[in-house]
PDB file of N, CA and C in Angstrom:
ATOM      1  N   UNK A   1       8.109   9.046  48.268  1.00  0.00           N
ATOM      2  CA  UNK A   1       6.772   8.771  47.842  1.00  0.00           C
ATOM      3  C   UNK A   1       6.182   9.999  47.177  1.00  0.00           C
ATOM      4  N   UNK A   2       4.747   9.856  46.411  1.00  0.00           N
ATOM      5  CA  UNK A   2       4.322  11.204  46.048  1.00  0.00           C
ATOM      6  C   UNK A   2       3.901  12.393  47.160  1.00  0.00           C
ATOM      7  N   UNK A   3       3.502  13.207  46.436  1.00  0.00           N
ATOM      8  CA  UNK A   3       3.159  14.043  47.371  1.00  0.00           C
ATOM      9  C   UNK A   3       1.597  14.608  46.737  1.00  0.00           C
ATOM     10  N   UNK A   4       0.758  13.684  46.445  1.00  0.00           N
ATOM     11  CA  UNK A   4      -1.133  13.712  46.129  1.00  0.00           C
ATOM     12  C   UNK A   4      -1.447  13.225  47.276  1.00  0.00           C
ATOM     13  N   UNK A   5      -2.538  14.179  47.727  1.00  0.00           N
ATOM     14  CA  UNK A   5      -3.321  14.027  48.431  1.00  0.00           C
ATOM     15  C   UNK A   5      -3.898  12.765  48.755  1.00  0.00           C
ATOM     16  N   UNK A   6      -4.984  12.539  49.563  1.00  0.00           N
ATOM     17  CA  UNK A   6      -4.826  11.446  50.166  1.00  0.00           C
ATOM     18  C   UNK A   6      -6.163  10.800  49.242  1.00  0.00           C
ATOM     19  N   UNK A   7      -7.073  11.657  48.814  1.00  0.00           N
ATOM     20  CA  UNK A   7      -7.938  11.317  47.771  1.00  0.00           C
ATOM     21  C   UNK A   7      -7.888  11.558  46.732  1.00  0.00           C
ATOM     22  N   UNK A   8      -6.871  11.683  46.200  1.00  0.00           N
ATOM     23  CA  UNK A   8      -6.593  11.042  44.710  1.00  0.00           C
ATOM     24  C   UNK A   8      -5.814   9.298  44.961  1.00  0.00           C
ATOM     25  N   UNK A   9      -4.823   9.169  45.764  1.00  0.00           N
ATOM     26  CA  UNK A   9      -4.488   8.173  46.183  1.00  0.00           C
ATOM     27  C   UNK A   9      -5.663   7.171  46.539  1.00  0.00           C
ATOM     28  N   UNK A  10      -6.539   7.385  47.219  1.00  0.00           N
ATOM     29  CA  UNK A  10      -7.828   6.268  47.316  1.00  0.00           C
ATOM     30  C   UNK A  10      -8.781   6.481  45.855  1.00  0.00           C
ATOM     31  N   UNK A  11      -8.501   6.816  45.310  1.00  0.00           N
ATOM     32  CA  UNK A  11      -9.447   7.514  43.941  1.00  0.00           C
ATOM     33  C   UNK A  11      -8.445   6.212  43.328  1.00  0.00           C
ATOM     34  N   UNK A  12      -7.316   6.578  42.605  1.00  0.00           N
ATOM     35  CA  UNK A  12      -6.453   5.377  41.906  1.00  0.00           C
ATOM     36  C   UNK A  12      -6.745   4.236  42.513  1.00  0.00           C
ATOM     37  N   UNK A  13      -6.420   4.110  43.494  1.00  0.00           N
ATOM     38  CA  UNK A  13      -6.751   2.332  44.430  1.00  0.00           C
ATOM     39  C   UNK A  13      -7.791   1.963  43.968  1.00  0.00           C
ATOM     40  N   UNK A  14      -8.857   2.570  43.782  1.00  0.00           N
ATOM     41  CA  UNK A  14     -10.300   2.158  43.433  1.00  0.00           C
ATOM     42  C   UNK A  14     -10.154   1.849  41.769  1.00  0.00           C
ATOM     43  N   UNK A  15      -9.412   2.719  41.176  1.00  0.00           N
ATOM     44  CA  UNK A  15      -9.477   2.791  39.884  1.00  0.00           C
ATOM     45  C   UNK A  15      -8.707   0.978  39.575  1.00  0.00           C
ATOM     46  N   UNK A  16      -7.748   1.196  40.266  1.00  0.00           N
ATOM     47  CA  UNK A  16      -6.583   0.050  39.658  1.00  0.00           C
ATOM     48  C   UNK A  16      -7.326  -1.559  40.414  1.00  0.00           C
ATOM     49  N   UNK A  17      -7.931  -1.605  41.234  1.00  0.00           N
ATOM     50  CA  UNK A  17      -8.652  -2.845  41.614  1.00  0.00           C
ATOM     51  C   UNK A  17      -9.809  -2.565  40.657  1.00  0.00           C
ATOM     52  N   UNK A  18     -10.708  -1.779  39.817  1.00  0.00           N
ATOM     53  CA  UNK A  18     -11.612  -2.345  38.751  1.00  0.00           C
ATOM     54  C   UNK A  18     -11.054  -3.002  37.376  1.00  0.00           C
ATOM     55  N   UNK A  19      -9.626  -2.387  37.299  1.00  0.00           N
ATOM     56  CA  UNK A  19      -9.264  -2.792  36.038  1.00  0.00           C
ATOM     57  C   UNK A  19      -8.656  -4.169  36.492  1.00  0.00           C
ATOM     58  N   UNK A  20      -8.011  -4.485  37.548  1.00  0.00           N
ATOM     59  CA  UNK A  20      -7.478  -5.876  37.598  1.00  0.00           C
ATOM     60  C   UNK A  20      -8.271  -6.972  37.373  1.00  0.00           C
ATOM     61  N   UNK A  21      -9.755  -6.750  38.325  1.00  0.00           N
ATOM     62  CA  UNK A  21     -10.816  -7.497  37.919  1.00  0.00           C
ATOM     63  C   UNK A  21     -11.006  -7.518  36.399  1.00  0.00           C
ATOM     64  N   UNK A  22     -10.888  -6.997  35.769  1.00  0.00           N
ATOM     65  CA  UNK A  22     -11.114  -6.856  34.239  1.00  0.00           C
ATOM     66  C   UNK A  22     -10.079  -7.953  32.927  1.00  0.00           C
ATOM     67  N   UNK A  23      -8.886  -7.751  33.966  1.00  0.00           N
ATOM     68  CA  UNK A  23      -7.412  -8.759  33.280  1.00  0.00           C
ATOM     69  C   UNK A  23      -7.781 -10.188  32.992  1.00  0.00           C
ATOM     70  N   UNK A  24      -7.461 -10.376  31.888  1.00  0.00           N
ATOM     71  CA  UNK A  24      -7.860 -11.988  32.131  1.00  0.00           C
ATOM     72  C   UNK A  24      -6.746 -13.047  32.682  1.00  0.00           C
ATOM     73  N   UNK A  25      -7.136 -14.104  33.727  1.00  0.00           N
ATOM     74  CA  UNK A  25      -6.002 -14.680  34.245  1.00  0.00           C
ATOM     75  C   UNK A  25      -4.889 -15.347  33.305  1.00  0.00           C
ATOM     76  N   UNK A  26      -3.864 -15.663  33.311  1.00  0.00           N
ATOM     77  CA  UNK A  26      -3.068 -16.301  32.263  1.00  0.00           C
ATOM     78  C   UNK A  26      -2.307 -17.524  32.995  1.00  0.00           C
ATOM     79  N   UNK A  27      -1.452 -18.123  32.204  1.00  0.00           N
ATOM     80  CA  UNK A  27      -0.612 -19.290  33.068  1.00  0.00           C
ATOM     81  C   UNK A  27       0.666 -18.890  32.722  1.00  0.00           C
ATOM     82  N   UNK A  28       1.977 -19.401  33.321  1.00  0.00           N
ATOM     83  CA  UNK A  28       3.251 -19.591  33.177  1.00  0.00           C
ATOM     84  C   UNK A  28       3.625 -19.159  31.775  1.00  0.00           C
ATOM     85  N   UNK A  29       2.755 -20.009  30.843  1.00  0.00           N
ATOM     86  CA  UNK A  29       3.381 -19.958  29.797  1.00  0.00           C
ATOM     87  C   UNK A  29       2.422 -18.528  29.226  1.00  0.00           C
ATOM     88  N   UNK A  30       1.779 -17.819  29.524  1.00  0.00           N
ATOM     89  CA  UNK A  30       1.095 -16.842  29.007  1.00  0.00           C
ATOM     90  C   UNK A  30      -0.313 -17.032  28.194  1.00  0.00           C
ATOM     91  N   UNK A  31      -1.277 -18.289  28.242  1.00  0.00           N
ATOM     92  CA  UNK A  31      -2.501 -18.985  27.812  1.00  0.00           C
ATOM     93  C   UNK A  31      -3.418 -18.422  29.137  1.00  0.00           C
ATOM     94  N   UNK A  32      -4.540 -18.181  28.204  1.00  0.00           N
ATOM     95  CA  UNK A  32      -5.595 -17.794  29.086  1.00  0.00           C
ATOM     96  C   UNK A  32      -5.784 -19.226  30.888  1.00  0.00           C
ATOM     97  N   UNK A  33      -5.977 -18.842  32.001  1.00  0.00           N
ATOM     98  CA  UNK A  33      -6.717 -19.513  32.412  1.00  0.00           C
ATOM     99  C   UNK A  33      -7.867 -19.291  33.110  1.00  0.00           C
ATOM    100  N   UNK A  34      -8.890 -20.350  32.599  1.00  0.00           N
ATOM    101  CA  UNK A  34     -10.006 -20.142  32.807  1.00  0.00           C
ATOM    102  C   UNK A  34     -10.321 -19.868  34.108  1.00  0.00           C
ATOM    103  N   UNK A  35      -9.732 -20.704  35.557  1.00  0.00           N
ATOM    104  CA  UNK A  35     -10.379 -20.185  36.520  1.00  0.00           C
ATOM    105  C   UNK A  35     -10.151 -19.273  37.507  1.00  0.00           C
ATOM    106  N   UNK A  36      -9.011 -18.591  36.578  1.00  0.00           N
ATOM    107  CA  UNK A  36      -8.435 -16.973  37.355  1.00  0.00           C
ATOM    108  C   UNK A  36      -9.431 -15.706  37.335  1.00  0.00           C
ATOM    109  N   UNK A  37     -10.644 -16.025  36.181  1.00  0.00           N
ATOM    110  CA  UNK A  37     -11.205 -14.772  36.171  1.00  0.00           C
ATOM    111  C   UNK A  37     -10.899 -13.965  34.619  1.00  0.00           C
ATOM    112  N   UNK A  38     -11.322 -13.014  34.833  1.00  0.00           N
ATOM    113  CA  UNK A  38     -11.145 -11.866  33.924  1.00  0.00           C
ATOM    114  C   UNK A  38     -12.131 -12.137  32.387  1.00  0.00           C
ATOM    115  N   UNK A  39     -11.499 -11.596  31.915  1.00  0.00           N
ATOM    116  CA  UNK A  39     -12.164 -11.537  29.927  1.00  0.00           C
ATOM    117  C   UNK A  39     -11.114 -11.725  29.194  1.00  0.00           C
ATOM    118  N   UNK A  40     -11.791 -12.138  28.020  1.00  0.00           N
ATOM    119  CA  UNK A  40     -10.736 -12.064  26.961  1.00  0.00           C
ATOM    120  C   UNK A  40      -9.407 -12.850  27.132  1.00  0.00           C
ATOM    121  N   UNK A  41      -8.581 -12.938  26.194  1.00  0.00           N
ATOM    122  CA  UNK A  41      -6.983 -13.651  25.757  1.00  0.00           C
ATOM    123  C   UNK A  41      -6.240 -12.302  26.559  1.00  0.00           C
ATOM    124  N   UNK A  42      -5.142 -13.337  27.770  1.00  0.00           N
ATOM    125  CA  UNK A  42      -4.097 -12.293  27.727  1.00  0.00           C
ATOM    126  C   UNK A  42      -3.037 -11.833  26.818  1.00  0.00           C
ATOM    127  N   UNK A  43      -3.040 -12.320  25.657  1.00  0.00           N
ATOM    128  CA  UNK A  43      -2.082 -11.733  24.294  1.00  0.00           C
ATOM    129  C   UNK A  43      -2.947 -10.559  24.066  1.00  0.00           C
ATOM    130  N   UNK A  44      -4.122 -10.507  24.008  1.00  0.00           N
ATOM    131  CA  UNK A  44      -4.881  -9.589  23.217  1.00  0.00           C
ATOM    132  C   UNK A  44      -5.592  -8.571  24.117  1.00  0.00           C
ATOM    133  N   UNK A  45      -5.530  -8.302  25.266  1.00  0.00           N
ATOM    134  CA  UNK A  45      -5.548  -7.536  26.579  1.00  0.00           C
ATOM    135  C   UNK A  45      -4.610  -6.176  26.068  1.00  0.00           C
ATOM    136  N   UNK A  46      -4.961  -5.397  26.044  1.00  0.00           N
ATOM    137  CA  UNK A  46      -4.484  -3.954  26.050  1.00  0.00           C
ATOM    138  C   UNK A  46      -4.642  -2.634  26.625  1.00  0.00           C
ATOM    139  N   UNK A  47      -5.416  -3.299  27.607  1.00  0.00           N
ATOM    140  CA  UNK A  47      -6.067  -2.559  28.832  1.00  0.00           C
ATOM    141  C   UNK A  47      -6.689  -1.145  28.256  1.00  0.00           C
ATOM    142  N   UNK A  48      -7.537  -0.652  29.167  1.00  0.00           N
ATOM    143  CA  UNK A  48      -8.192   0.406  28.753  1.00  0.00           C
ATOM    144  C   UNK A  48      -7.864   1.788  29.025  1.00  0.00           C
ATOM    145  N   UNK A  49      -7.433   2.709  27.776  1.00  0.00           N
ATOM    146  CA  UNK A  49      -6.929   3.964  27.676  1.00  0.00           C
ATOM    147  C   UNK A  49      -7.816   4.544  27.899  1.00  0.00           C
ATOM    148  N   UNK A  50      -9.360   4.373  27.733  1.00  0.00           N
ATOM    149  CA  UNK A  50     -10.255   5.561  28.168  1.00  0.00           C
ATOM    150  C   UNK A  50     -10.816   5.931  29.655  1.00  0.00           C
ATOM    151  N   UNK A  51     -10.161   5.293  30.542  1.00  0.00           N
ATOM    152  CA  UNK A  51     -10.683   5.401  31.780  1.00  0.00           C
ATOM    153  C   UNK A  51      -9.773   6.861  32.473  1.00  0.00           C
ATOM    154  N   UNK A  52     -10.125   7.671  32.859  1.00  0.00           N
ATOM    155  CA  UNK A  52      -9.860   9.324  33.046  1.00  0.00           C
ATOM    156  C   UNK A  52      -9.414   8.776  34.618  1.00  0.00           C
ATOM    157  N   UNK A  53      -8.109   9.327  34.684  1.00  0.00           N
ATOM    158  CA  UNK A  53      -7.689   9.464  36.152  1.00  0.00           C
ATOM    159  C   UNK A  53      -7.405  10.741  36.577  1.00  0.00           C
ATOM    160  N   UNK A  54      -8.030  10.982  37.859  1.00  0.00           N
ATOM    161  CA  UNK A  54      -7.400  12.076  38.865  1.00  0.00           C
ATOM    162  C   UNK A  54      -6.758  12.695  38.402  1.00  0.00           C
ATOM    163  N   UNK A  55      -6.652  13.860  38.785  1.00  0.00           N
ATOM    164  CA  UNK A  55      -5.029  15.088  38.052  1.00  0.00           C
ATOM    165  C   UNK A  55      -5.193  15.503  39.626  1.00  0.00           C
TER     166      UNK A  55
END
């Protein structure tokens, strides 16, 4: 396993459950579905590079 501290590890956890909420749900075949949640088309989802993580 790593070896980061124990709050950067709860720092990411926090980070990676806001962005999931953010995903938009999809189906089998990869089509948005509506009552999974999220935003946007999952084809067009590219998640967000500007969010600054922990060092």
């Amino acid at each position: 396993m790593s070896d980061q501290p124990q709050g950067n590890r709860e720092e990411l956890e926090k980070i990676a459950k806001e962005r999931m909420e953010e995903l938009p749900g999809e189906t089998a075949l990869g089509n948005r579905d509506p009552q999974a949640g999220g935003e946007g088309e999952p084809r067009d989802f590219e998640g967000n590079s500007d969010v600054p993580l922990p060092e």
